[in-house]
C-alpha atoms as a PDB file:
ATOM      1  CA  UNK A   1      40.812   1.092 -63.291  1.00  0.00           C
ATOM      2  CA  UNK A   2      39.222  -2.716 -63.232  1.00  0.00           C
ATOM      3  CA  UNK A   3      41.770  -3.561 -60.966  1.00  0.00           C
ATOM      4  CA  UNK A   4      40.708  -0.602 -58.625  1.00  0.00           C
ATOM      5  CA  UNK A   5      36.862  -1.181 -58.944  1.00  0.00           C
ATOM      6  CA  UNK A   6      37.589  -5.028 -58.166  1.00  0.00           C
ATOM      7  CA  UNK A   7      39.268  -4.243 -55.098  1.00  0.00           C
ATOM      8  CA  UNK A   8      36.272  -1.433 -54.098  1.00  0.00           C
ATOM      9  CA  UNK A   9      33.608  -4.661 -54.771  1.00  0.00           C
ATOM     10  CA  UNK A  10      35.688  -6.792 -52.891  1.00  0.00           C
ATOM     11  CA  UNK A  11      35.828  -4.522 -49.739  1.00  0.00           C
ATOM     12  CA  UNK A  12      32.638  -4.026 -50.005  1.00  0.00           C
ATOM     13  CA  UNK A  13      31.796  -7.760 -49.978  1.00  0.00           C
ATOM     14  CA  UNK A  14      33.807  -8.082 -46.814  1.00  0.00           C
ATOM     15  CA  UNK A  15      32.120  -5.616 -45.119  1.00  0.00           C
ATOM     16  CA  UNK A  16      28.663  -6.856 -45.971  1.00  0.00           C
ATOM     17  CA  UNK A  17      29.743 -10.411 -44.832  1.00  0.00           C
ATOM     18  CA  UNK A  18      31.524  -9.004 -41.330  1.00  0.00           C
ATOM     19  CA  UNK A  19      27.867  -6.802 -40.818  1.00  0.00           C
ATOM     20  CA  UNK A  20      26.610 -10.242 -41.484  1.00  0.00           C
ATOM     21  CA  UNK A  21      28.405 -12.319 -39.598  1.00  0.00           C
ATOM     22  CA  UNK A  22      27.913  -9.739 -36.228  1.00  0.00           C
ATOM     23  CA  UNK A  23      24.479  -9.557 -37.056  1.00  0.00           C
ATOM     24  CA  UNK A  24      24.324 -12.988 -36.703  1.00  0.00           C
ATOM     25  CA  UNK A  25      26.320 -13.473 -33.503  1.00  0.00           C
ATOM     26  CA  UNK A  26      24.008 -10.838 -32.333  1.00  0.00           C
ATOM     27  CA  UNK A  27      20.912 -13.241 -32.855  1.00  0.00           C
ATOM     28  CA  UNK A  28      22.747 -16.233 -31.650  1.00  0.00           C
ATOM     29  CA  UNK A  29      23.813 -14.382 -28.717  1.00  0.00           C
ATOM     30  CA  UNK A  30      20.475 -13.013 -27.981  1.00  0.00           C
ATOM     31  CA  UNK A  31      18.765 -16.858 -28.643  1.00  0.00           C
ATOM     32  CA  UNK A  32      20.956 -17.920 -25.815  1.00  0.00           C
ATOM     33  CA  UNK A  33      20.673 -15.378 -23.479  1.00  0.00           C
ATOM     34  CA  UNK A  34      16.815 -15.771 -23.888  1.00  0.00           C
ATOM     35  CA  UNK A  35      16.329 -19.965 -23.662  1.00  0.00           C
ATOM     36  CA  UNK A  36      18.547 -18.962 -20.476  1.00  0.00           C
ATOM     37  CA  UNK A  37      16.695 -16.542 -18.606  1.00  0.00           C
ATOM     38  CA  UNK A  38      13.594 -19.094 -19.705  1.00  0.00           C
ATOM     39  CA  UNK A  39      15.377 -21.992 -18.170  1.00  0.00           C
ATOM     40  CA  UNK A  40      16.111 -20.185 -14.836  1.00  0.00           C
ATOM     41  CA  UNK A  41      12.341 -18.782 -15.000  1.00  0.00           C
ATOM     42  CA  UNK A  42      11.076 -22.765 -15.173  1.00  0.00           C
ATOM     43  CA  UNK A  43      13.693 -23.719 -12.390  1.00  0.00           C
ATOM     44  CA  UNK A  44      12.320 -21.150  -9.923  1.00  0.00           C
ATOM     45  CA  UNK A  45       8.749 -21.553 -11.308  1.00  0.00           C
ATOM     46  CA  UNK A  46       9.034 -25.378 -10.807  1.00  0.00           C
ATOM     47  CA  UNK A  47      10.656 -24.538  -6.828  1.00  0.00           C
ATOM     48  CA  UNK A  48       7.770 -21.935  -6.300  1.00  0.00           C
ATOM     49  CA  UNK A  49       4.765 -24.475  -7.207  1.00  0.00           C
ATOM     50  CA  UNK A  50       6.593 -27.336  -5.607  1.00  0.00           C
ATOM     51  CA  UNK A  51       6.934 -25.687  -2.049  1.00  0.00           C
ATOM     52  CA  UNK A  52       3.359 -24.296  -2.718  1.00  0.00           C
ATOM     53  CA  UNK A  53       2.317 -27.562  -3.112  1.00  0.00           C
ATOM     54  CA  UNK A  54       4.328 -29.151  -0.128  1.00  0.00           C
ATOM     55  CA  UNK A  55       2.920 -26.594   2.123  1.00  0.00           C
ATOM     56  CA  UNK A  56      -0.790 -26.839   1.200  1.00  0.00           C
ATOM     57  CA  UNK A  57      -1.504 -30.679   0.074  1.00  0.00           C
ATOM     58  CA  UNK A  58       1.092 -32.998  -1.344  1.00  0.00           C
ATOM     59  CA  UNK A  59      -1.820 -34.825  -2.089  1.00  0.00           C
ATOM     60  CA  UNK A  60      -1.874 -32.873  -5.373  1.00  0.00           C
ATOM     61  CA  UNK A  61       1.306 -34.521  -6.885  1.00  0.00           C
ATOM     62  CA  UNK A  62      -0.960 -37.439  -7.439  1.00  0.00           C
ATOM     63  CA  UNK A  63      -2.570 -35.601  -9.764  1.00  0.00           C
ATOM     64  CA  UNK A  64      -1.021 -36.423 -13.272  1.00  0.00           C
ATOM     65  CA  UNK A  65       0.439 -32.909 -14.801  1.00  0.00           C
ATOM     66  CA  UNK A  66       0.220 -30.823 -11.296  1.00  0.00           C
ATOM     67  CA  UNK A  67       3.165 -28.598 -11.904  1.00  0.00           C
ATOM     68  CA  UNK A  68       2.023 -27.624 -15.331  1.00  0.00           C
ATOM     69  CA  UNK A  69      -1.904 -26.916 -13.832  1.00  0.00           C
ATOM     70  CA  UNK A  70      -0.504 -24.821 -11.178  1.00  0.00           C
ATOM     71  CA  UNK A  71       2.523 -23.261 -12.137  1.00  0.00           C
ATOM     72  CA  UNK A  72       0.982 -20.130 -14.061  1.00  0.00           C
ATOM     73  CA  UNK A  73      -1.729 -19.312 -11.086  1.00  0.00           C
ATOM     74  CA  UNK A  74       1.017 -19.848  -8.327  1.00  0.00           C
ATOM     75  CA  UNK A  75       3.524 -17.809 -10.182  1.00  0.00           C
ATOM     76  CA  UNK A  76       0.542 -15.009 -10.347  1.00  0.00           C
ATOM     77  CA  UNK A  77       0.103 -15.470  -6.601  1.00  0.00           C
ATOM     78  CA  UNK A  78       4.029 -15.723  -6.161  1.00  0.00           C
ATOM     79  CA  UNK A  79       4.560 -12.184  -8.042  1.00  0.00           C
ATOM     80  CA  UNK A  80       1.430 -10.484  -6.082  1.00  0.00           C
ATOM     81  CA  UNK A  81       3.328 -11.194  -3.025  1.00  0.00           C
ATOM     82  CA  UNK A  82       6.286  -9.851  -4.339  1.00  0.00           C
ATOM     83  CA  UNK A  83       4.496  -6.723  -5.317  1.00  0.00           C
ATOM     84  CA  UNK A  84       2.554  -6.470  -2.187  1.00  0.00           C
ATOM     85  CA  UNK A  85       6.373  -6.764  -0.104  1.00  0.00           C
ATOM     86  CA  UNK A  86       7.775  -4.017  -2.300  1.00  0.00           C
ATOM     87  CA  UNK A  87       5.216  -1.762  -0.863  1.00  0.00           C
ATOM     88  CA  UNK A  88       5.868  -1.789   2.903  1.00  0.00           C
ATOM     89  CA  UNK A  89       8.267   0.806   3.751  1.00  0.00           C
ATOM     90  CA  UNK A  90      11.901   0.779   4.522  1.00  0.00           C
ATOM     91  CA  UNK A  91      12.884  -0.086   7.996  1.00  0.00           C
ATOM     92  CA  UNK A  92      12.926   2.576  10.799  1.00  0.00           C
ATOM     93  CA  UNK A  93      15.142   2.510  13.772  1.00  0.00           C
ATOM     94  CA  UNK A  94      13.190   1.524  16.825  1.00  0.00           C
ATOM     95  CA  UNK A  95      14.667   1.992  20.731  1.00  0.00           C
ATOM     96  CA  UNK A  96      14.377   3.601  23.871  1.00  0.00           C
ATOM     97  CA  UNK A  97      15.001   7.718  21.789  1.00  0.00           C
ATOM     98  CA  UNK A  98      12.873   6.939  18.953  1.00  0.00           C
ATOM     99  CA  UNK A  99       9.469   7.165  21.536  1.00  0.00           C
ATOM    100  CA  UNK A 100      10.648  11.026  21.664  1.00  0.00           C
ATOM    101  CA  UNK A 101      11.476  11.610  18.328  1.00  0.00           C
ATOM    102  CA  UNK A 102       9.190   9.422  15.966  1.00  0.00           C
ATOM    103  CA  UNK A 103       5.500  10.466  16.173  1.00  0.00           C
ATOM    104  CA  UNK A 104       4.541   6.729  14.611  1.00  0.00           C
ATOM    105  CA  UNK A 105       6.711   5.333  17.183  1.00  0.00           C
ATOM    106  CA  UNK A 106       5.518   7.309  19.921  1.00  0.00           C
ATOM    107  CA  UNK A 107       1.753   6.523  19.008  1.00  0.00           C
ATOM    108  CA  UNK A 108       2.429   2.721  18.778  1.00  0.00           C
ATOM    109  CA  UNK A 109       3.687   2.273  22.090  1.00  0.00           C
ATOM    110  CA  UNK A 110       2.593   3.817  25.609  1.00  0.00           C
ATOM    111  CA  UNK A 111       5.834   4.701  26.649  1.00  0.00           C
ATOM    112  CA  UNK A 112       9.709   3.573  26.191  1.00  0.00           C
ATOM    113  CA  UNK A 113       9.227   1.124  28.812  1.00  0.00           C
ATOM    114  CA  UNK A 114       7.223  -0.595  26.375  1.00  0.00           C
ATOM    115  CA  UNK A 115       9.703  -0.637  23.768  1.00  0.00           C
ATOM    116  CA  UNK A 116      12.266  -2.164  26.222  1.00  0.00           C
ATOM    117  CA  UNK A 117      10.267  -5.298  27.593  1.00  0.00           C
ATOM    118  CA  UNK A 118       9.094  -5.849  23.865  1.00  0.00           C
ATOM    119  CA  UNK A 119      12.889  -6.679  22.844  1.00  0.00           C
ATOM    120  CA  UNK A 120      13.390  -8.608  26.311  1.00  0.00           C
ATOM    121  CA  UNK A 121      10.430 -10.693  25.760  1.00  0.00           C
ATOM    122  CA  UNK A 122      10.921 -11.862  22.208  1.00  0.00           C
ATOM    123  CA  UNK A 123      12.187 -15.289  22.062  1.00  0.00           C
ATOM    124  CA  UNK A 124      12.912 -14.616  18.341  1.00  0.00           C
ATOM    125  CA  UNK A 125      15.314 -11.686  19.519  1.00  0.00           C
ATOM    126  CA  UNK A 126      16.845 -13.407  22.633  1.00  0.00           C
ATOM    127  CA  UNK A 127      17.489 -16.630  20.142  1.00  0.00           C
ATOM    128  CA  UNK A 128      19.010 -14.282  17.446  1.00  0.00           C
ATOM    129  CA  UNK A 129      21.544 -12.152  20.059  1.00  0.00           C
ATOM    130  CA  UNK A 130      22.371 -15.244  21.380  1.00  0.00           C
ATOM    131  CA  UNK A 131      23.696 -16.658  17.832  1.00  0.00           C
ATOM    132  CA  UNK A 132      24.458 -13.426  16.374  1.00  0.00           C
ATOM    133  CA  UNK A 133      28.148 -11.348  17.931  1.00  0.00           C
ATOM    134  CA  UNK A 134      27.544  -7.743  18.864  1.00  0.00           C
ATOM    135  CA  UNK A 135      30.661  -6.916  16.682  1.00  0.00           C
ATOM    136  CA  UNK A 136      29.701  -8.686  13.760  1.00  0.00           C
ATOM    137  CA  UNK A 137      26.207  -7.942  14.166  1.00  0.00           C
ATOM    138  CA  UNK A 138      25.684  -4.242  15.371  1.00  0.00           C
ATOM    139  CA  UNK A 139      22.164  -3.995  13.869  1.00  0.00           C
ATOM    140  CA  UNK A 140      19.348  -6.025  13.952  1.00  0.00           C
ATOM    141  CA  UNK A 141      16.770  -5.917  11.647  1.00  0.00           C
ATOM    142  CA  UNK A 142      13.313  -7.037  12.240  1.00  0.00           C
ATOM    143  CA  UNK A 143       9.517  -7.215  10.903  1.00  0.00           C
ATOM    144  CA  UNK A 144       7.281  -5.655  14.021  1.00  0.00           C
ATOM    145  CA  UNK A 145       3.613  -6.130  13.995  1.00  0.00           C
ATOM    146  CA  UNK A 146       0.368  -4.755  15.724  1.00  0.00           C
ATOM    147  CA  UNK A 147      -3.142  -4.693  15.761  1.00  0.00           C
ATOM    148  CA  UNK A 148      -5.039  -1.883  15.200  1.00  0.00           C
ATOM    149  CA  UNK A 149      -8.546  -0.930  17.220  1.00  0.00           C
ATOM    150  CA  UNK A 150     -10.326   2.167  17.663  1.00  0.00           C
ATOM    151  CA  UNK A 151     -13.710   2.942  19.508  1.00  0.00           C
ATOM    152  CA  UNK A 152     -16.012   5.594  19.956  1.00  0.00           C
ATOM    153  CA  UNK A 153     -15.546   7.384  23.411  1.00  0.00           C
ATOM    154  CA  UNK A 154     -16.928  10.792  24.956  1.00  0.00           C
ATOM    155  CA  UNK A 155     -13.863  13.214  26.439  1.00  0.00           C
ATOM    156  CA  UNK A 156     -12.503  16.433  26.218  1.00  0.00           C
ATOM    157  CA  UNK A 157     -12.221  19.042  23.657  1.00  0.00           C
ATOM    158  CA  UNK A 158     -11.516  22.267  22.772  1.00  0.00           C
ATOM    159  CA  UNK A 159     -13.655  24.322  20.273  1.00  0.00           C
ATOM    160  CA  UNK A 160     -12.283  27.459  19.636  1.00  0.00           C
ATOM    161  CA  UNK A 161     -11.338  28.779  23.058  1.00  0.00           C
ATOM    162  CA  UNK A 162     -14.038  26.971  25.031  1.00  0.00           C
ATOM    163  CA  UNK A 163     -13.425  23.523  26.997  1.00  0.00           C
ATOM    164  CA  UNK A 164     -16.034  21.350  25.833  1.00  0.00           C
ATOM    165  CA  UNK A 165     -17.133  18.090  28.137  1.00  0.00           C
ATOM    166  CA  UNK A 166     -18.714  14.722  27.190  1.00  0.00           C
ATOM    167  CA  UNK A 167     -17.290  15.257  23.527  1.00  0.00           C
ATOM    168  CA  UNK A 168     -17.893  12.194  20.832  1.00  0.00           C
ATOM    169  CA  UNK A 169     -14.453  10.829  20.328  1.00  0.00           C
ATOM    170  CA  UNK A 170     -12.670   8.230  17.809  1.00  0.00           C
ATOM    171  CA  UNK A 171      -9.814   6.543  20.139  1.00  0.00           C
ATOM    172  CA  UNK A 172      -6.992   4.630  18.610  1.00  0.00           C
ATOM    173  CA  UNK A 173      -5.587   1.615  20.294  1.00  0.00           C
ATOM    174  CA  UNK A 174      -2.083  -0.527  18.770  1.00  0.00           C
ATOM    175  CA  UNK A 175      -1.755  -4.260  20.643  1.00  0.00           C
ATOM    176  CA  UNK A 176      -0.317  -7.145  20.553  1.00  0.00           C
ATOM    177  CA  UNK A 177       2.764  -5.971  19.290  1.00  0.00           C
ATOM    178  CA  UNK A 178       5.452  -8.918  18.269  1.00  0.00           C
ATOM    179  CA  UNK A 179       9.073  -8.793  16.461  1.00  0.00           C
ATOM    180  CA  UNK A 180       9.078 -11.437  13.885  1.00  0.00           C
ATOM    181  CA  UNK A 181      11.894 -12.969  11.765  1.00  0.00           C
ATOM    182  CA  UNK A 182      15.278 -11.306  13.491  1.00  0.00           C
ATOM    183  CA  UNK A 183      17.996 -10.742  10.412  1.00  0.00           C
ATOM    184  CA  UNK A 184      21.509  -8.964  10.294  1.00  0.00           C
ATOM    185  CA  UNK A 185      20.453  -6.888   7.264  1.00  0.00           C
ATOM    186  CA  UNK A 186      18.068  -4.866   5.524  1.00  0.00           C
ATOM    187  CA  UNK A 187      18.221  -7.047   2.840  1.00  0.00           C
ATOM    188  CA  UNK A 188      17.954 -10.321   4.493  1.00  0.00           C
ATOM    189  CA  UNK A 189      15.018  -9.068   5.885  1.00  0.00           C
ATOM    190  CA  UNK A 190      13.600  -8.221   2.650  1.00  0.00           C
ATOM    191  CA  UNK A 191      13.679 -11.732   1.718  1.00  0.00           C
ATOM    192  CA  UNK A 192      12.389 -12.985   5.096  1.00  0.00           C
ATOM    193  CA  UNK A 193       9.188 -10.728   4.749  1.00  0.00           C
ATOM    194  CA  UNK A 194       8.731 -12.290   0.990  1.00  0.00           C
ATOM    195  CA  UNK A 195       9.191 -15.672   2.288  1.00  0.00           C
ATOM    196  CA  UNK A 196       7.057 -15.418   5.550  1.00  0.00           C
ATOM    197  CA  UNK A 197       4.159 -13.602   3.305  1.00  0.00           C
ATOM    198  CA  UNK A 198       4.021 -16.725   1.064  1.00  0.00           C
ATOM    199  CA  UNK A 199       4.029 -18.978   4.031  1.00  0.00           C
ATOM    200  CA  UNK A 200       1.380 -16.960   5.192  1.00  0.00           C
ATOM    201  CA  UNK A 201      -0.941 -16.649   2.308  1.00  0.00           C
ATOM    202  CA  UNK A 202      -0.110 -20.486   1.520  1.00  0.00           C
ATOM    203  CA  UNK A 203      -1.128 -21.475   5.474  1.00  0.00           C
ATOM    204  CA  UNK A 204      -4.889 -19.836   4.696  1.00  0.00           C
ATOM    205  CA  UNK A 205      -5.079 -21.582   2.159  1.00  0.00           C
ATOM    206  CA  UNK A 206      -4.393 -24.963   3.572  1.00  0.00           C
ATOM    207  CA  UNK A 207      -6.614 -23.903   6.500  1.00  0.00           C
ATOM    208  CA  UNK A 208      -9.812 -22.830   4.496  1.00  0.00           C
ATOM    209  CA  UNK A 209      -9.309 -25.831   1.982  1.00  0.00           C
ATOM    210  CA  UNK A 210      -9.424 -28.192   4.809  1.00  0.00           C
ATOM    211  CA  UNK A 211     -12.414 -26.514   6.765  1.00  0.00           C
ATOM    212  CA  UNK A 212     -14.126 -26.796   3.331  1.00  0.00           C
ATOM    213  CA  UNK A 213     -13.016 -31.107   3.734  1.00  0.00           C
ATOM    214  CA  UNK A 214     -14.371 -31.197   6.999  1.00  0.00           C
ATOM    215  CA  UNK A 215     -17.210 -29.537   6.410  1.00  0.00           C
ATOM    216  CA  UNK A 216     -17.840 -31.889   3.090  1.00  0.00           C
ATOM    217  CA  UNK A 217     -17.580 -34.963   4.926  1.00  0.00           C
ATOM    218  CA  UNK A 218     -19.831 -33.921   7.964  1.00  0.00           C
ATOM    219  CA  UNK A 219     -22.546 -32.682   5.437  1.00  0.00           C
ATOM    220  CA  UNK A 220     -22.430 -35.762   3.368  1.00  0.00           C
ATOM    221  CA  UNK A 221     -24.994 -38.122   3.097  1.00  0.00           C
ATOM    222  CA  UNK A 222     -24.074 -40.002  -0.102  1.00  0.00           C
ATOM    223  CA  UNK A 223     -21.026 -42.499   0.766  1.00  0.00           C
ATOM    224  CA  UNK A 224     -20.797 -44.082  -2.513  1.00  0.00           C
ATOM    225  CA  UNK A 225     -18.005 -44.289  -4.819  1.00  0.00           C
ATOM    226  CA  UNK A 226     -19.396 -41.804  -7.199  1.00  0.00           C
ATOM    227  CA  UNK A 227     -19.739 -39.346  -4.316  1.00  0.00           C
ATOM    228  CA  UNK A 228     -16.241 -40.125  -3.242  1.00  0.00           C
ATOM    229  CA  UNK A 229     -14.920 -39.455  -6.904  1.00  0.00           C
ATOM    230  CA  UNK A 230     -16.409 -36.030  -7.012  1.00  0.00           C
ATOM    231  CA  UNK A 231     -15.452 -34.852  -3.200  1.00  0.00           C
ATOM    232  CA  UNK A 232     -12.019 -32.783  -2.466  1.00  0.00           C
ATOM    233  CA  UNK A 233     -11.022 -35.850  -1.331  1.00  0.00           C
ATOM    234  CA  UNK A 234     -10.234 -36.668  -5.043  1.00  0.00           C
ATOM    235  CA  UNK A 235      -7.014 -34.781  -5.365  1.00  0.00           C
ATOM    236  CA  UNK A 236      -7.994 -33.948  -9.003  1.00  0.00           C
ATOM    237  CA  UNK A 237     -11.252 -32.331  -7.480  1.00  0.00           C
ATOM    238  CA  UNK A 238      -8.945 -30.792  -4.750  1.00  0.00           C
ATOM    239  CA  UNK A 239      -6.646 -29.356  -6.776  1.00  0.00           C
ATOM    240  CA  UNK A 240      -9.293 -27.873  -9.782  1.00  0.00           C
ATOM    241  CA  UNK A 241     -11.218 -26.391  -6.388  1.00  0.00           C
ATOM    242  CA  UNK A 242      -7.757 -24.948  -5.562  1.00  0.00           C
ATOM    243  CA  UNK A 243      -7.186 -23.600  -8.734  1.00  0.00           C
ATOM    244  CA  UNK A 244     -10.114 -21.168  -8.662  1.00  0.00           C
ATOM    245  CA  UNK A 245      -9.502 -20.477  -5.044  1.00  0.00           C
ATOM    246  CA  UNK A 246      -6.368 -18.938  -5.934  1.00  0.00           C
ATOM    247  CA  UNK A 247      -7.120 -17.107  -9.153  1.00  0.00           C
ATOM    248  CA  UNK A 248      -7.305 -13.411  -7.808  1.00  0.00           C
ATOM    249  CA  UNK A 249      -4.499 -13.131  -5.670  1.00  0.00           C
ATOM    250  CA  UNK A 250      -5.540  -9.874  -3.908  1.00  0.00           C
ATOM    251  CA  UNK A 251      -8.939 -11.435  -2.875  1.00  0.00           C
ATOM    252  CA  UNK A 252      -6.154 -13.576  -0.388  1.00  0.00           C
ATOM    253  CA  UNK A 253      -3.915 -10.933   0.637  1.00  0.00           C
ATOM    254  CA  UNK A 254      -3.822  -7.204  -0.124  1.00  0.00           C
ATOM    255  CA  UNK A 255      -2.011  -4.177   1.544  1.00  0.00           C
ATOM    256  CA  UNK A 256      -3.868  -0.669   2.650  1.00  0.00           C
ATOM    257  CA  UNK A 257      -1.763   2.810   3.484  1.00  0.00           C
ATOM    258  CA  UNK A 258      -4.051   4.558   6.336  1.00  0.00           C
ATOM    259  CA  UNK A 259      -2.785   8.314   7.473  1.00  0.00           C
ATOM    260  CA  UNK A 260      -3.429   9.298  10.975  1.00  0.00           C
ATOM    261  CA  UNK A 261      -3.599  12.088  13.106  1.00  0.00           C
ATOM    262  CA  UNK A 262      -3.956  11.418  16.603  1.00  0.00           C
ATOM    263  CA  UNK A 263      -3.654  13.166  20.398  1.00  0.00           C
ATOM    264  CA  UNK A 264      -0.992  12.291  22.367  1.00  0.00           C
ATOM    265  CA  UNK A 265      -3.803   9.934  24.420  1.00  0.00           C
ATOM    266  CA  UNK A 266      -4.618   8.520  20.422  1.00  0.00           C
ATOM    267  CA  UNK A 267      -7.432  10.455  19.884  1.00  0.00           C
ATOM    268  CA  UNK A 268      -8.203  11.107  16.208  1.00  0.00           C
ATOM    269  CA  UNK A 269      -8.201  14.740  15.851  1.00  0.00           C
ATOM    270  CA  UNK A 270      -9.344  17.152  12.768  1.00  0.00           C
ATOM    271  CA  UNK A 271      -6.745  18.605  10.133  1.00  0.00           C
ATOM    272  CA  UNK A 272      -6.928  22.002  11.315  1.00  0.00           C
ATOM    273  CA  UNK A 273      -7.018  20.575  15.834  1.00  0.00           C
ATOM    274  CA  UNK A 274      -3.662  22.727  17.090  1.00  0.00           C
ATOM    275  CA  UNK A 275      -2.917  20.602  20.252  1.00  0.00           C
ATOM    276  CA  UNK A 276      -0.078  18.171  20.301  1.00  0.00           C
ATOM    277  CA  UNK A 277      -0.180  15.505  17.870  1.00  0.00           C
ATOM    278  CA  UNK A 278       1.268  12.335  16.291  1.00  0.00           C
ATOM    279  CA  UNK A 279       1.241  12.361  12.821  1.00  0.00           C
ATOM    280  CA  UNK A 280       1.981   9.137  10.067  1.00  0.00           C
ATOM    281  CA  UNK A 281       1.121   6.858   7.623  1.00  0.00           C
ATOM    282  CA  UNK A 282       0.660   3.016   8.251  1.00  0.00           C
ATOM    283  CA  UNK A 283       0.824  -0.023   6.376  1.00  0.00           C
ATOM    284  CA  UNK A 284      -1.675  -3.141   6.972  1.00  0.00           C
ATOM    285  CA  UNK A 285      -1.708  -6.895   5.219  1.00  0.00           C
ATOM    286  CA  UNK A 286      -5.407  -7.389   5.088  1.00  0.00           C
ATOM    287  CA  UNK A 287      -5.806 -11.613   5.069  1.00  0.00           C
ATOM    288  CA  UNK A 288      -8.547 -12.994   3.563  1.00  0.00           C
ATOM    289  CA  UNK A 289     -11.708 -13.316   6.003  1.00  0.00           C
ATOM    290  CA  UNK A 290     -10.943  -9.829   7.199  1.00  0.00           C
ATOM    291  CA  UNK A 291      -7.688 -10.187   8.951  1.00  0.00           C
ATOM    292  CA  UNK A 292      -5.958  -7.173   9.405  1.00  0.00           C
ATOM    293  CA  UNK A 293      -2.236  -6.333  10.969  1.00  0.00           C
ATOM    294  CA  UNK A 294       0.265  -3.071  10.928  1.00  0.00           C
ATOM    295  CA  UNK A 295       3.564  -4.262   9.591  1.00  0.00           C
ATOM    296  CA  UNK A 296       6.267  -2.144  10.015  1.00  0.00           C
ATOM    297  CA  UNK A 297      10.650  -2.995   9.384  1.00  0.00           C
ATOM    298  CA  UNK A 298      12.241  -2.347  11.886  1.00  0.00           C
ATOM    299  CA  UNK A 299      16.259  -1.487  12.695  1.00  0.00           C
ATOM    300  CA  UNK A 300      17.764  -1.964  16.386  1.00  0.00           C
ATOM    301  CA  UNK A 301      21.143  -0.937  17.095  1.00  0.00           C
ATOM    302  CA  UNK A 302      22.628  -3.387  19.952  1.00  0.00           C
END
């Protein structure tokens, strides 16, 4: 019977220890897997701040500590672009058929003409069907963008079953239409768009920092040291100005969803107008200082 209960307390034992043992594997395991996924988030936060910083000012990296300052608002800025990407739609198919057959499509461009001398003029595209084979490469992929105008116009209208003349219209105008980064997939060109809207949103930056320089030095009167010390000039001054630049990312860049229903001459027309209409929903990047552009993906089969 001792023998019996023995053998029960020593089973018992085992099993605690093995629960034990996995338990602690478990934590071990779990440790590593987490000072690894921190490790890789420091190596990409470190390659994020450094080409933010080699695009904007390397001036900065005189600063003692500049990675650390900058890497938690440039990761915020970094993610927000992400975020802001994730948004635009997937790509659409754009050629000669889809001015019949897609109402956005067939409001963006005046006719299919258009659509043709768009992909003949693009040195981007003529550059990537040059490097790219037809067989290995049946689809291109492609960011298109526009800009958007409309104006107030008097035409033609129908109210109820009367012709009406000299009629306050809204008219919708798309222009300056451009294919940007040319890739061979969908998800190259996913990346692409993430990379060009950092570029971007970096490029602003750069610009508006050093119009803020320019317009220091000109408005200056005080040359002396002290002066000098406290000026952007001073890359700590520079980069602390920077700092607070940056710290609401959507104040820099910022997406908007606009529906539209429009004639087929791009008139805006009211829910319940009957004629023939286009339809759709597009997407904008709105820049900071009010710069606005349609972005749309784009697929092209060759």
């Amino acid at each position: 019977m001792n023998d019996t209960k023995r053998t029960r307390e020593a089973s018992s034992l085992r099993i605690f220890f093995d629960e034990q043992m996995d338990h602690l594997h478990n934590l071990v395991s779990s440790l590593n897997s987490h000072i690894h996924n921190e490790m890789q988030q420091a190596k990409q936060d470190k390659q994020i701040v450094e080409s933010f910083v080699e695009a904007s000012n390397i001036k900065m990296r005189a600063v003692q500590g500049y990675a650390d300052k900058l890497r938690q608002q440039v990761r915020a800025l970094y993610q927000h672009i992400l975020q802001i990407a994730n948004e635009i739609p997937a790509p659409i198919n754009l050629n000669l058929e889809a001015f019949g057959t897609n109402e956005l499509i067939n409001a963006l461009f005046v006719s299919s003409k258009d659509i043709e001398k768009l992909f003949a003029t693009s040195p981007d595209v003529n550059a990537f069907l040059r490097n790219h084979n037809q067989d290995q490469v049946p689809i291109m992929y492609a960011l298109l963008t526009a800009d958007r105008s409309e104006k107030s116009t008097l035409g033609i209208a129908m109210q109820g079953d009367r012709l009406m003349r000299e009629v306050p219209q809204q008219a919708v105008n798309f222009s300056a239409h451009k294919i940007h980064t040319p890739c061979a997939s969908s998800t190259e060109l996913s990346s692409a768009l993430k990379e060009v809207l950092f570029k971007r949103v970096v490029a602003l930056i750069r610009q508006e920092m050093t119009s803020h320089i320019n317009n220091q030095s000109f408005n200056m009167g005080n040359n002396s040291y002290e002066a000098k010390v406290n000026s952007l000039a001073n890359p700590d001054v520079y980069l602390n100005t920077l700092l607070k630049y940056i710290e609401n990312p959507a104040d820099l860049l910022s997406i908007e969803k606009t529906h539209f229903k429009l004639s087929k001459l791009g008139i805006k027309l009211q829910d319940d107008d009957q004629q023939s209409t286009n339809e759709f929903d597009i997407h904008e990047l709105l820049w900071r200082g009010n710069i606005r552009v349609m972005v749309l993906p784009i697929s092209h089969t060759r």
